[in-house]
Protein backbone atom coordinates (compact mmCIF):
# COMPACT_ATOMS: atom_id res chain seq x y z
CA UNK A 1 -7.37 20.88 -16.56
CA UNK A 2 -5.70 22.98 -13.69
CA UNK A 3 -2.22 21.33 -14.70
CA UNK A 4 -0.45 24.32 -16.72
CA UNK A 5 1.78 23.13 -19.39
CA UNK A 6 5.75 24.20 -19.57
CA UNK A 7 6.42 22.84 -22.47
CA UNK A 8 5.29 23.60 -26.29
CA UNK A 9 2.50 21.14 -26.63
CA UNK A 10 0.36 20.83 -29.86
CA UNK A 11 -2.90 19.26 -31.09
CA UNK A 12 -5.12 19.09 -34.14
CA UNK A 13 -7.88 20.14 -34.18
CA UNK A 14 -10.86 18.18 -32.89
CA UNK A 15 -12.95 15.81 -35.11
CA UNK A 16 -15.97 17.84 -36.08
CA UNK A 17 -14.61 20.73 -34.91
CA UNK A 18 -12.41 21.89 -37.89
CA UNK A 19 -12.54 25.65 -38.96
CA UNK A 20 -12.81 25.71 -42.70
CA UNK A 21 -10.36 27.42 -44.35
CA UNK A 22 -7.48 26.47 -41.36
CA UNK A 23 -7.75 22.84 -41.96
CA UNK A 24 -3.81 22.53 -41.23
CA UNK A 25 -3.37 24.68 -38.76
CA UNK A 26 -3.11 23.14 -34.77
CA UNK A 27 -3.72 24.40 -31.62
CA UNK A 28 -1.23 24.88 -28.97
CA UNK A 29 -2.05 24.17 -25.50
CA UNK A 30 -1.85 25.89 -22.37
CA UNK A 31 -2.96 23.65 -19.49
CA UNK A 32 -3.25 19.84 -19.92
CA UNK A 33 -5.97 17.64 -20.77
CA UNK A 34 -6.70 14.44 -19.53
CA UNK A 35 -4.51 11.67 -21.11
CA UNK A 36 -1.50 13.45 -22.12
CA UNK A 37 1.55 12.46 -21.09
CA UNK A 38 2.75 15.88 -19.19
CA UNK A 39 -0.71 15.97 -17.41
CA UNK A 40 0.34 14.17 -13.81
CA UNK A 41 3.54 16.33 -13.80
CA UNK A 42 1.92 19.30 -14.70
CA UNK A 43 -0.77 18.80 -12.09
CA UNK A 44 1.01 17.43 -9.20
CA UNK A 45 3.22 20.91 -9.49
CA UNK A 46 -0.06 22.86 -9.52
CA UNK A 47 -1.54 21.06 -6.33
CA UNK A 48 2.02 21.27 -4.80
CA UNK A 49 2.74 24.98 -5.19
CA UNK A 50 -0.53 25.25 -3.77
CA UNK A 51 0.29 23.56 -0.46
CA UNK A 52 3.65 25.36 -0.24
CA UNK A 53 1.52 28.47 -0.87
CA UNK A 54 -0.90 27.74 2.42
CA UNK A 55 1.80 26.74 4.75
CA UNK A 56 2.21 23.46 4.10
CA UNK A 57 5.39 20.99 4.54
CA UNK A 58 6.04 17.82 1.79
CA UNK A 59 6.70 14.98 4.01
CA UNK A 60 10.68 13.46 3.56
CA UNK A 61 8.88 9.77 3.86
CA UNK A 62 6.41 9.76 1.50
CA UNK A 63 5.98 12.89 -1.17
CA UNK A 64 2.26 12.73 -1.68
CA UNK A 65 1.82 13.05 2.03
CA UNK A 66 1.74 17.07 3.55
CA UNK A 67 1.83 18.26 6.48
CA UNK A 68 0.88 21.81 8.30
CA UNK A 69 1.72 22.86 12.00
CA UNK A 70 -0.13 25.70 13.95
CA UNK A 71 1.59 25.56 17.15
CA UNK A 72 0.75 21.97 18.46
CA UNK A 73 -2.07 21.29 16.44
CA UNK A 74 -1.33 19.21 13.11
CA UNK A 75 -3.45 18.44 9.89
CA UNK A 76 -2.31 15.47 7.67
CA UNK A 77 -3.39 15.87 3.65
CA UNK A 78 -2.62 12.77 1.77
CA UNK A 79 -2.84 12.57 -2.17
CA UNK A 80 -3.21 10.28 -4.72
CA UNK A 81 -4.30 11.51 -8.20
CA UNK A 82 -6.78 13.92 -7.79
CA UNK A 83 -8.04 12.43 -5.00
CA UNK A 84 -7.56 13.34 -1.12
CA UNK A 85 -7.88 12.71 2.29
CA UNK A 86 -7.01 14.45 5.46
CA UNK A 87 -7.24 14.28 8.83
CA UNK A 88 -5.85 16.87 11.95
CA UNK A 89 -6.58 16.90 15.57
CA UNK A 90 -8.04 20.63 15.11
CA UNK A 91 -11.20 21.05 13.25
CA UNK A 92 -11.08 24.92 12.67
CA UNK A 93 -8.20 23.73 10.38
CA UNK A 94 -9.97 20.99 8.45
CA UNK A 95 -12.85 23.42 7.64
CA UNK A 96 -10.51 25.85 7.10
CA UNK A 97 -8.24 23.86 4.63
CA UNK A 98 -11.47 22.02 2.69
CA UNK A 99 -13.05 25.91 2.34
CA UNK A 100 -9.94 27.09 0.74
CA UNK A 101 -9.80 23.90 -1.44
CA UNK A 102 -13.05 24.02 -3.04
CA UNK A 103 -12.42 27.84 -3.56
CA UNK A 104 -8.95 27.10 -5.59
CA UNK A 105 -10.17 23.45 -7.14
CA UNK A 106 -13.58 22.09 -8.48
CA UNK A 107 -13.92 19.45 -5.70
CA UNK A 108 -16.32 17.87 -3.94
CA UNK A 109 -16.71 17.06 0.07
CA UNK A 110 -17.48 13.40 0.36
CA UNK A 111 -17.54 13.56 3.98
CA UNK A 112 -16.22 10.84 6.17
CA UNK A 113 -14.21 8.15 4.75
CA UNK A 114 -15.68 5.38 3.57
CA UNK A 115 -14.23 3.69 0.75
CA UNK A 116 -10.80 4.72 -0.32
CA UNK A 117 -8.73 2.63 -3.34
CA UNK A 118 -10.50 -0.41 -2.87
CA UNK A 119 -10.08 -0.43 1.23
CA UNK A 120 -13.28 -0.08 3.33
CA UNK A 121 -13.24 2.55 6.13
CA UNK A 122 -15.50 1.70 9.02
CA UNK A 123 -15.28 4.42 11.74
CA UNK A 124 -17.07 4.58 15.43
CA UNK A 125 -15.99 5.99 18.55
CA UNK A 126 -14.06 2.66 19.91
CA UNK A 127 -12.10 2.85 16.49
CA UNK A 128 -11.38 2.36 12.75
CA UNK A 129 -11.70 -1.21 10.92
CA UNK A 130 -9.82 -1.32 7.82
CA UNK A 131 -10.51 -4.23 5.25
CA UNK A 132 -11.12 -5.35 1.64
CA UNK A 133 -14.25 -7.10 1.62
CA UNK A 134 -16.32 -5.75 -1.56
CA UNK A 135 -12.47 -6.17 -3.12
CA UNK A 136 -11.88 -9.90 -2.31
CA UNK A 137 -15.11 -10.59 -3.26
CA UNK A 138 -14.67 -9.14 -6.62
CA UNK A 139 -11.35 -11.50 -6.58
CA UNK A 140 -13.22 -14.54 -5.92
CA UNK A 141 -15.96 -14.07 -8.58
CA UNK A 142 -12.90 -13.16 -11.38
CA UNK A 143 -11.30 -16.40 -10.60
CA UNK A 144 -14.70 -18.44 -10.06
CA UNK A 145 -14.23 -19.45 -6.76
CA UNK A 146 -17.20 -17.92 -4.88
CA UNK A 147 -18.65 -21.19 -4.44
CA UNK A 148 -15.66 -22.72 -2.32
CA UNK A 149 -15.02 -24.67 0.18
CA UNK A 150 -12.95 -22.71 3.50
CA UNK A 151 -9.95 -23.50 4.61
CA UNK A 152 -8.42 -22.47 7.80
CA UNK A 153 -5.06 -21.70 6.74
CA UNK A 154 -3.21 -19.90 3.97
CA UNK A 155 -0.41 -22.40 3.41
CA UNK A 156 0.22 -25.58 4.74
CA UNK A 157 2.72 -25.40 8.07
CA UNK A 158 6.18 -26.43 6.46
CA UNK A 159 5.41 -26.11 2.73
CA UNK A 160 8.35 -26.18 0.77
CA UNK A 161 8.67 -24.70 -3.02
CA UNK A 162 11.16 -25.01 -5.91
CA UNK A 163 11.15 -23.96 -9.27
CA UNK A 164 11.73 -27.23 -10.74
CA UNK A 165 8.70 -28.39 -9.66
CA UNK A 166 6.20 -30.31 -12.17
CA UNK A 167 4.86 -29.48 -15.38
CA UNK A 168 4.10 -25.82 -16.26
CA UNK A 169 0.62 -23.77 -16.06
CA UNK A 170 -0.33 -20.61 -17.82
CA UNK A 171 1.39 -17.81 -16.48
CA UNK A 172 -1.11 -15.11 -17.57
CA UNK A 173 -4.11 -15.90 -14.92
CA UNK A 174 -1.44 -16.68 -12.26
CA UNK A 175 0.10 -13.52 -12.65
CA UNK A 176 -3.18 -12.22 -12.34
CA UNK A 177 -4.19 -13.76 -9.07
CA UNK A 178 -1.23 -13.07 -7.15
CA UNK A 179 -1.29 -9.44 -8.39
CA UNK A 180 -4.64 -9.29 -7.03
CA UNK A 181 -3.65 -11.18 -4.11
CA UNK A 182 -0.76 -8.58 -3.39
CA UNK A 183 -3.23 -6.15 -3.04
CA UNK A 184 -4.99 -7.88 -0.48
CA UNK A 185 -2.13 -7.48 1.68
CA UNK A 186 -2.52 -3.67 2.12
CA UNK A 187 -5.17 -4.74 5.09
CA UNK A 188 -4.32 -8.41 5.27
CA UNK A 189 -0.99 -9.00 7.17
CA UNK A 190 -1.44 -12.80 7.35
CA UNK A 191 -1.28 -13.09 3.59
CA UNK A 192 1.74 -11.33 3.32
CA UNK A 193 3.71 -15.09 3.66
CA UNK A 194 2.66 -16.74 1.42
CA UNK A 195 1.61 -14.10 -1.18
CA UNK A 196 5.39 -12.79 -1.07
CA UNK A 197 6.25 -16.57 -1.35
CA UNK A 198 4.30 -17.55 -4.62
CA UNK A 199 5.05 -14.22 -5.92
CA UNK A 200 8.63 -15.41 -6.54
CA UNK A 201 7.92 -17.93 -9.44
CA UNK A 202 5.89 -15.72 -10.92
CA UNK A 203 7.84 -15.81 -14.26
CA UNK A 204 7.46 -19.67 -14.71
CA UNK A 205 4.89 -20.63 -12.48
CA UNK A 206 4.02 -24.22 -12.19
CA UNK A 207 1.29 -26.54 -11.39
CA UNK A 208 2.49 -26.51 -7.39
CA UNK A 209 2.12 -22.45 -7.31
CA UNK A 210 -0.96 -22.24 -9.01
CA UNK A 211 -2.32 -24.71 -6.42
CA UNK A 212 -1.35 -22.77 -3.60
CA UNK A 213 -2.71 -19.65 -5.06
CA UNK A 214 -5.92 -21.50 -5.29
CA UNK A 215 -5.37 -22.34 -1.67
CA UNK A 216 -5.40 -18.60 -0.51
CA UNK A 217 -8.64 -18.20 -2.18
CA UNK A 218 -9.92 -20.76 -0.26
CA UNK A 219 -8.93 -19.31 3.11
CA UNK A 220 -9.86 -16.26 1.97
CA UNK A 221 -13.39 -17.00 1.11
CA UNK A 222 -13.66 -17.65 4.52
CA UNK A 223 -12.18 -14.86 6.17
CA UNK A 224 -13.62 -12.20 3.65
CA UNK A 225 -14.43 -9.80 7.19
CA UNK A 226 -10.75 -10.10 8.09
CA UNK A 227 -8.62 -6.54 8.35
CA UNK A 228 -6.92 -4.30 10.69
CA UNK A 229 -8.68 -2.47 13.78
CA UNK A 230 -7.20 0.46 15.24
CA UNK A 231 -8.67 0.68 18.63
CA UNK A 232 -9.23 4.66 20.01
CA UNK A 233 -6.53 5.17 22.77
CA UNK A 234 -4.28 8.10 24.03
CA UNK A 235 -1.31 5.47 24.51
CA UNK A 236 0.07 5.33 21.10
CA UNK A 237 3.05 3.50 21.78
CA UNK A 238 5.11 2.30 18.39
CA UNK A 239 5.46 -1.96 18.75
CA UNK A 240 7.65 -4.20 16.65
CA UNK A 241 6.78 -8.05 16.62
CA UNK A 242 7.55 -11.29 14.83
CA UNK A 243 8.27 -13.62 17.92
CA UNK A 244 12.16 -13.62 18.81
CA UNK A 245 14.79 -11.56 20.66
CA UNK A 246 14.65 -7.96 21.58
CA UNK A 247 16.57 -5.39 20.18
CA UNK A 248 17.09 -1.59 21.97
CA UNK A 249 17.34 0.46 24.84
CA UNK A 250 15.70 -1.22 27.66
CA UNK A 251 14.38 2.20 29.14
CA UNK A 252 12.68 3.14 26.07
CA UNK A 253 10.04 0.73 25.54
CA UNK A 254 8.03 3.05 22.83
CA UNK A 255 9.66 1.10 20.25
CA UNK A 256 9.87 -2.73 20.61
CA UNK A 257 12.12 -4.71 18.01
CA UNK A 258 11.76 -7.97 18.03
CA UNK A 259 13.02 -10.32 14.55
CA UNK A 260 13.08 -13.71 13.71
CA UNK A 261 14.04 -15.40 10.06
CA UNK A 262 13.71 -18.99 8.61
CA UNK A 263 16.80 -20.23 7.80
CA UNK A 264 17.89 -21.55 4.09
CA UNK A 265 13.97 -22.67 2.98
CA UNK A 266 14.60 -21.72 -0.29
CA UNK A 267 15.47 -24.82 -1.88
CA UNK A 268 16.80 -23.43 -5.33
CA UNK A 269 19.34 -20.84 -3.98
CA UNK A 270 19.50 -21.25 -0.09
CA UNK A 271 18.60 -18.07 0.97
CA UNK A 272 16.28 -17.25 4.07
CA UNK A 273 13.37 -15.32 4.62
CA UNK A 274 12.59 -12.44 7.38
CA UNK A 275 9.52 -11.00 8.58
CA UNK A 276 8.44 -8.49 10.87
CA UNK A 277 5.14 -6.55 12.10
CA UNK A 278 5.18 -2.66 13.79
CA UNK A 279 2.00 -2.60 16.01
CA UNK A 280 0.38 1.20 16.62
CA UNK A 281 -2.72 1.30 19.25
CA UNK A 282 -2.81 -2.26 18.93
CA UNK A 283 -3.26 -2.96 15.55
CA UNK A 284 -0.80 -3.62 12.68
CA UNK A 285 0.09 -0.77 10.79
CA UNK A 286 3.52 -2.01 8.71
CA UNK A 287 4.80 -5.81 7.85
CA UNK A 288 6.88 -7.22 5.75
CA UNK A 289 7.80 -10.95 4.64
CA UNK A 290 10.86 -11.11 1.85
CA UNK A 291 13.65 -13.01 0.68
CA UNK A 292 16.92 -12.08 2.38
CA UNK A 293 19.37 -10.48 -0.27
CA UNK A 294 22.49 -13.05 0.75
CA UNK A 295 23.06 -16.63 1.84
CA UNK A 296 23.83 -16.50 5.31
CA UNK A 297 25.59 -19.20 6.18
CA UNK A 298 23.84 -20.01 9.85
CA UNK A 299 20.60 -19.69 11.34
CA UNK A 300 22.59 -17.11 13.99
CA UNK A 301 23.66 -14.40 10.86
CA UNK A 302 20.04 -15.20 9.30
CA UNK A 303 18.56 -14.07 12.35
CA UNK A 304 20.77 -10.58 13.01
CA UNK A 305 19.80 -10.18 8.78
CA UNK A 306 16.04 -9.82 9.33
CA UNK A 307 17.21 -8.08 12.98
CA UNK A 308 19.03 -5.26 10.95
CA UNK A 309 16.25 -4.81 8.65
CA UNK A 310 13.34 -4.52 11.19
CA UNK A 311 15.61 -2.11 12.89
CA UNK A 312 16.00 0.03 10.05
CA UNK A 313 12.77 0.40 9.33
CA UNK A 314 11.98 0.85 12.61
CA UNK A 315 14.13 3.54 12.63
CA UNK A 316 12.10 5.12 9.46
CA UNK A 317 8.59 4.65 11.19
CA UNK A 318 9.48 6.95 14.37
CA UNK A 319 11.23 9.49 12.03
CA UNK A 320 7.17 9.70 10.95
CA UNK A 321 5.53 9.44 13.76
């Protein structure tokens, strides 16, 4: 309801609710309601003007993140929805900035983070854990696997897939389980593999994929506690891993590039897949696994491919931090 409307937006009048006598006439609105298609517009561009209004900056990265400086002290505000979270290193300026919210918004203090989009928030002096527990749980129930047996592994070491594989399955409830299983990877980096890797066949899945979806399940069930663990430390050095050759300026070691690729795995159109994994405080904090966009045509160009990429975005991360 604090979205205000631009446009010329009209609605009947409610069920119940009609004045006699005006049965044809409509009402025009002036802020939006919940459900209409101008209403996320109309209220991001309330909560924004808001933000510019108390000094604060729209990150260039990532527009539902803001930022505000006082001097050297910083406070972070991140939004999704109606829903936010911040942090700073200065807390006059978080009780500052959560006063001033609930004076210009409805909202409600929840305290400290706990549960945020599906990802648990476990915080204690030596650090925070970050995982999806409650959410893979949920996952194995859907998909009536609770009762599983572990495995230790995702994927078999050396699995290879095609699209011509055997006879087709369903594609509805294997589109559903590797959507779910791509949101596992928000706090699961050693999914990303072979979720990005079943993910391709998607559109015509077959018997094979299915299988191997089933697989991750299975490995999941047994790792339901697994996540990411950001350790408290001053030394908050930016790291960049998959397990081959270094890439920079040997006197600045802030940043470590490091890249490695398969090469030609892709048995239908011979193209090679890269990977790489940014450490911050010791604990992963971006990685990516995806299909090269050309056929290189050695394992040497394969490998400066995924090299250019994790430099690129390595590039992006310290423009953030």
């Amino acid at each position: 309801m604090y979205g205000e409307l631009k446009e010329e937006v009209y609605v009947d009048q409610p069920e119940g609710f009609v004045i006699r006598g005006q049965e044809n006439k409509v009402y025009r609105l002036k802020k939006a309601l919940y459900g209409l298609k101008q209403a996320p517009r109309a209220w991001f561009s309330r909560i924004e003007s808001y933000f510019k209004k108390e000094g604060f900056e729209k990150s260039n990265y990532d527009h539902t993140l803001f930022l505000k400086k006082n001097g050297d002290k910083l406070l972070l505000v991140s939004l999704y929805v109606d829903d936010l979270i911040y942090t700073g290193d200065d807390e006059h300026m978080c009780t500052n900035f959560k006063s001033s919210m609930q004076k210009e918004f409805e909202m409600t203090d929840l305290g400290k983070m706990k549960f945020f989009l599906g990802v648990e928030v476990y915080q204690n002096k030596e650090g925070i854990h970050l995982c999806q527990k409650k959410y893979a749980k949920k996952v194995l129930e859907r998909f009536n696997i609770w009762n599983c047996n572990a495995v230790k592994n995702p994927i078999v070491p050396g699995t290879v897939l095609s699209k011509l594989c055997s006879k087709n399955v369903d594609a509805t409830p294997c589109k559903q389980l590797i959507g779910c299983l791509m949101y596992l990877t928000v706090t699961r980096p050693d999914l990303m593999f072979v979720v990005c890797l079943i993910s391709r066949y998607m559109a015509d899945p077959k018997e094979e994929h299915m299988m191997i979806a089933k697989r991750v399940l299975r490995y999941l069930q047994g790792t339901l506690d697994f996540g990411v663990y950001y350790k408290r430390s001053t030394d908050a050095n930016l790291l960049g891993y998959t397990d081959s050759h270094y890439i920079g300026d040997e006197n600045d070691r802030s940043l470590l590039r490091y890249t490695d690729s398969d090469y030609a795995q892709d048995v239908d159109d011979r193209k090679s897949t890269s990977g790489y994994v940014f450490l911050l405080s010791g604990a992963a904090i971006c990685w990516s696994s995806r299909k090269q966009r050309i056929v290189t045509l050695s394992s040497t160009e394969a490998e400066y491919v995924a090299a250019t990429a994790c430099a690129c975005h390595g590039v992006w991360l310290r423009g953030i931090l």
